[in-house]
C-alpha atoms as a PDB file:
ATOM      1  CA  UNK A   1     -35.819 -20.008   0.771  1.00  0.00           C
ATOM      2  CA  UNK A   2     -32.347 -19.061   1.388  1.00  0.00           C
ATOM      3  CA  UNK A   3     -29.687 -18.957  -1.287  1.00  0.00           C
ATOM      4  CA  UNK A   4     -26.446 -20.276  -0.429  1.00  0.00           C
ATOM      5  CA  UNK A   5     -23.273 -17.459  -0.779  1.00  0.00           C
ATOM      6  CA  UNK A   6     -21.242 -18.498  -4.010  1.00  0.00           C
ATOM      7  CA  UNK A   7     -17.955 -18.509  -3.710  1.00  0.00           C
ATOM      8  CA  UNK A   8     -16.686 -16.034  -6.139  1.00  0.00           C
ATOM      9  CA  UNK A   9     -19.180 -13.332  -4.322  1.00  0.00           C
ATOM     10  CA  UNK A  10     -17.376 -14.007  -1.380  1.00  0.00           C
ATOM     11  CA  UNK A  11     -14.035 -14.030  -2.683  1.00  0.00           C
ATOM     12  CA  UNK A  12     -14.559 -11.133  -4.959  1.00  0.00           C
ATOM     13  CA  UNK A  13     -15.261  -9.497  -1.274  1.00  0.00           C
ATOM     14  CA  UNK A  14     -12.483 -10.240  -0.089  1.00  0.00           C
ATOM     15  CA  UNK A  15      -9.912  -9.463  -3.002  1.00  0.00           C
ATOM     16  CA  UNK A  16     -12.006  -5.791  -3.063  1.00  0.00           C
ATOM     17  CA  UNK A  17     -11.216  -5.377   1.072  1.00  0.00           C
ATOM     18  CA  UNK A  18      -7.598  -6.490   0.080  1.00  0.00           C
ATOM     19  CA  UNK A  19      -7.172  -4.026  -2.413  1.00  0.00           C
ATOM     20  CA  UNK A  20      -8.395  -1.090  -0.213  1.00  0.00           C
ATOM     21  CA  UNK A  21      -6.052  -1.786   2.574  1.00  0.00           C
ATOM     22  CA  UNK A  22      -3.339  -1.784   0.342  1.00  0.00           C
ATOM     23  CA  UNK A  23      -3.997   1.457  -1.148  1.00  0.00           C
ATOM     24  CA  UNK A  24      -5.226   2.925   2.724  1.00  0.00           C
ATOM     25  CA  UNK A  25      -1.446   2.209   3.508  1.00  0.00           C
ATOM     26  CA  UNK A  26      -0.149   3.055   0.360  1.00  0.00           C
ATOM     27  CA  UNK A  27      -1.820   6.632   0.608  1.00  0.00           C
ATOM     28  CA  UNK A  28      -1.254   6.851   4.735  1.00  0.00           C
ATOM     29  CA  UNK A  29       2.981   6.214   3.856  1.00  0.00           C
ATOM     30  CA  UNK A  30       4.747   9.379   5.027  1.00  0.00           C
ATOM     31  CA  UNK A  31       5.528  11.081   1.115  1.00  0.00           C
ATOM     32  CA  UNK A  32       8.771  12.376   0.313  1.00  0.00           C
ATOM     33  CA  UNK A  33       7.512  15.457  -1.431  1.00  0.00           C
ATOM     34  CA  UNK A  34       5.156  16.650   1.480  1.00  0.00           C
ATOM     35  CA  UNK A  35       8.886  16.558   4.341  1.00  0.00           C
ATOM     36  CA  UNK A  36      10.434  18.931   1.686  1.00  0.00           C
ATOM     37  CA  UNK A  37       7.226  21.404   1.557  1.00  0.00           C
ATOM     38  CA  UNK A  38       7.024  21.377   5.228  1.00  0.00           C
ATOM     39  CA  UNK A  39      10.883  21.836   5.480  1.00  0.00           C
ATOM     40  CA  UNK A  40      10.188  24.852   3.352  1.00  0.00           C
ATOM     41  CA  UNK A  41       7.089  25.753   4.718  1.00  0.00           C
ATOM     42  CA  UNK A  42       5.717  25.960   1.253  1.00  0.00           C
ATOM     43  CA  UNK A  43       2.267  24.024   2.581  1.00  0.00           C
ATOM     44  CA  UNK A  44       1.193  24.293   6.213  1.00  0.00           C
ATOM     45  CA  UNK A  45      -2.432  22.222   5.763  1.00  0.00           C
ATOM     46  CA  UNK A  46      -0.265  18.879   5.977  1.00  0.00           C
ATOM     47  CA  UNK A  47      -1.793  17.723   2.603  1.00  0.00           C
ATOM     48  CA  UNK A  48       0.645  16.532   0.033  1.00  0.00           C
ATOM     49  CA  UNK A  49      -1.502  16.764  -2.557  1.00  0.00           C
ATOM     50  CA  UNK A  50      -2.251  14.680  -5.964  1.00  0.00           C
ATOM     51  CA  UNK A  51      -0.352  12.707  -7.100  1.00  0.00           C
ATOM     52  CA  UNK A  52       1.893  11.128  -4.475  1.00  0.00           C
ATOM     53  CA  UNK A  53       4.755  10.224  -4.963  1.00  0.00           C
ATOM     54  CA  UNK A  54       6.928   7.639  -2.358  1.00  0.00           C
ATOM     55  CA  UNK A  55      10.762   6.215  -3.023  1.00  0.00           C
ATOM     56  CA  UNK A  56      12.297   3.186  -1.922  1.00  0.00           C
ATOM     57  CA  UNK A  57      15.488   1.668  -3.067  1.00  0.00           C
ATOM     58  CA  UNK A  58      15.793   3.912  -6.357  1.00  0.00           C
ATOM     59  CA  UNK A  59      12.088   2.933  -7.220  1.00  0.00           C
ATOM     60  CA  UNK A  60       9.462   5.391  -7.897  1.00  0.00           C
ATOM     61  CA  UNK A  61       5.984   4.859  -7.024  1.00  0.00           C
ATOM     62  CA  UNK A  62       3.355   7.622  -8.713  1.00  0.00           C
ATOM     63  CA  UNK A  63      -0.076   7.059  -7.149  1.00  0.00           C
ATOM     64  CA  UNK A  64      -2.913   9.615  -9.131  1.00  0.00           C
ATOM     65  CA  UNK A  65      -5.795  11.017  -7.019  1.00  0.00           C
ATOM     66  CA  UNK A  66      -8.355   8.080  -6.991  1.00  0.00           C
ATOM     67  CA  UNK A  67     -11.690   8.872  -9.709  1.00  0.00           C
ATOM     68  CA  UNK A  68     -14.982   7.438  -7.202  1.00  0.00           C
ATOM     69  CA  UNK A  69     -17.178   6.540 -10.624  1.00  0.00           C
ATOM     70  CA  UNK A  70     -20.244   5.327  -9.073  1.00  0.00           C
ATOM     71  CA  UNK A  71     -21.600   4.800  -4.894  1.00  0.00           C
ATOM     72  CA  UNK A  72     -24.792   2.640  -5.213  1.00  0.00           C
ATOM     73  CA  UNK A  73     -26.681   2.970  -1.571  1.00  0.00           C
ATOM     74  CA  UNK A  74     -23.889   4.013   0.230  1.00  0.00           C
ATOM     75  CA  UNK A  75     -22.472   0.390  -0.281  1.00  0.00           C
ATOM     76  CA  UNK A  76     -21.079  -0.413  -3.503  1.00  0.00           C
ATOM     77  CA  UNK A  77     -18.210   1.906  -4.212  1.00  0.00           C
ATOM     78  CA  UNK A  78     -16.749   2.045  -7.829  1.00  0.00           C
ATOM     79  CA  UNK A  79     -13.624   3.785  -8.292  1.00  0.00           C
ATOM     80  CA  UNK A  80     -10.182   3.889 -10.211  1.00  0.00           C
ATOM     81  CA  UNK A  81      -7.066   4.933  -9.502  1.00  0.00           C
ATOM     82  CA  UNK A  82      -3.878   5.347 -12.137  1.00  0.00           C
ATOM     83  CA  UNK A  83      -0.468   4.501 -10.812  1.00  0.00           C
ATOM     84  CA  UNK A  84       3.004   4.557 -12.251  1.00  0.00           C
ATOM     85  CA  UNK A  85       5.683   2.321 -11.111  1.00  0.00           C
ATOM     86  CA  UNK A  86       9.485   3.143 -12.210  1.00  0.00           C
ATOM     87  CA  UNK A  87      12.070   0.331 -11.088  1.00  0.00           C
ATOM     88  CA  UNK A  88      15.353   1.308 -10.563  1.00  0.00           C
ATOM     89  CA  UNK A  89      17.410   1.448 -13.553  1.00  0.00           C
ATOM     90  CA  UNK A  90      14.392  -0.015 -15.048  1.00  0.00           C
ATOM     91  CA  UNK A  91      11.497   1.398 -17.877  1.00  0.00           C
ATOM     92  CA  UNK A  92       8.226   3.001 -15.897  1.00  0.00           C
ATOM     93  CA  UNK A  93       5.580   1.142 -15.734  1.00  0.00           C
ATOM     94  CA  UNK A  94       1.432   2.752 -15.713  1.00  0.00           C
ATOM     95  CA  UNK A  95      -1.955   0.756 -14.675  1.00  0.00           C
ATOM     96  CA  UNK A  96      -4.915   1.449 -13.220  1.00  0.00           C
ATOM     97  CA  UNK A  97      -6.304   0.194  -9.894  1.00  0.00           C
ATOM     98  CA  UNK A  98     -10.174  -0.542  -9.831  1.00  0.00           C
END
């Protein structure tokens, strides 16, 4: 007998593959820190290191190295990741992304 997909598997699927191609090009963004340790030659390996920091328009996005908490099979990854957003001229703002 075949069972049907439900919906909220499916969507829940989708909303996870969402979230880590937002983060894939949130981490891939060139980081402001990392052009001013090359300029200085302060870290050759091209790594920016944790956390990351990236400005736009007087706003400050923090992201914090992402935690992997559990990797059943090789298929179901479980992982969180704290980030700080600071608006300009605004208060900071701190959540996690799971």
């Amino acid at each position: 007998m075949i069972k049907p997909i439900q919906p909220t598997m499916k969507l829940l699927k989708s909303s996870l593959l969402h979230g880590v191609i937002v983060i894939a090009a949130l981490l891939a963004l060139p980081v402001e820190r990392a052009v001013a340790k090359a300029a200085t030659g302060a870290d050759q390996s091209g790594d920016p290191g944790w956390p990351r920091e990236k400005y736009s328009n007087g706003t400050r996005l923090i992201i914090y190295q992402p935690q992997v908490d559990d990797w059943k099979n090789f298929q179901e990854l479980t992982w969180r990741m704290a980030v700080s957003l600071t608006p300009k001229g605004g208060k900071e703002a701190v959540g996690v992304v799971k």
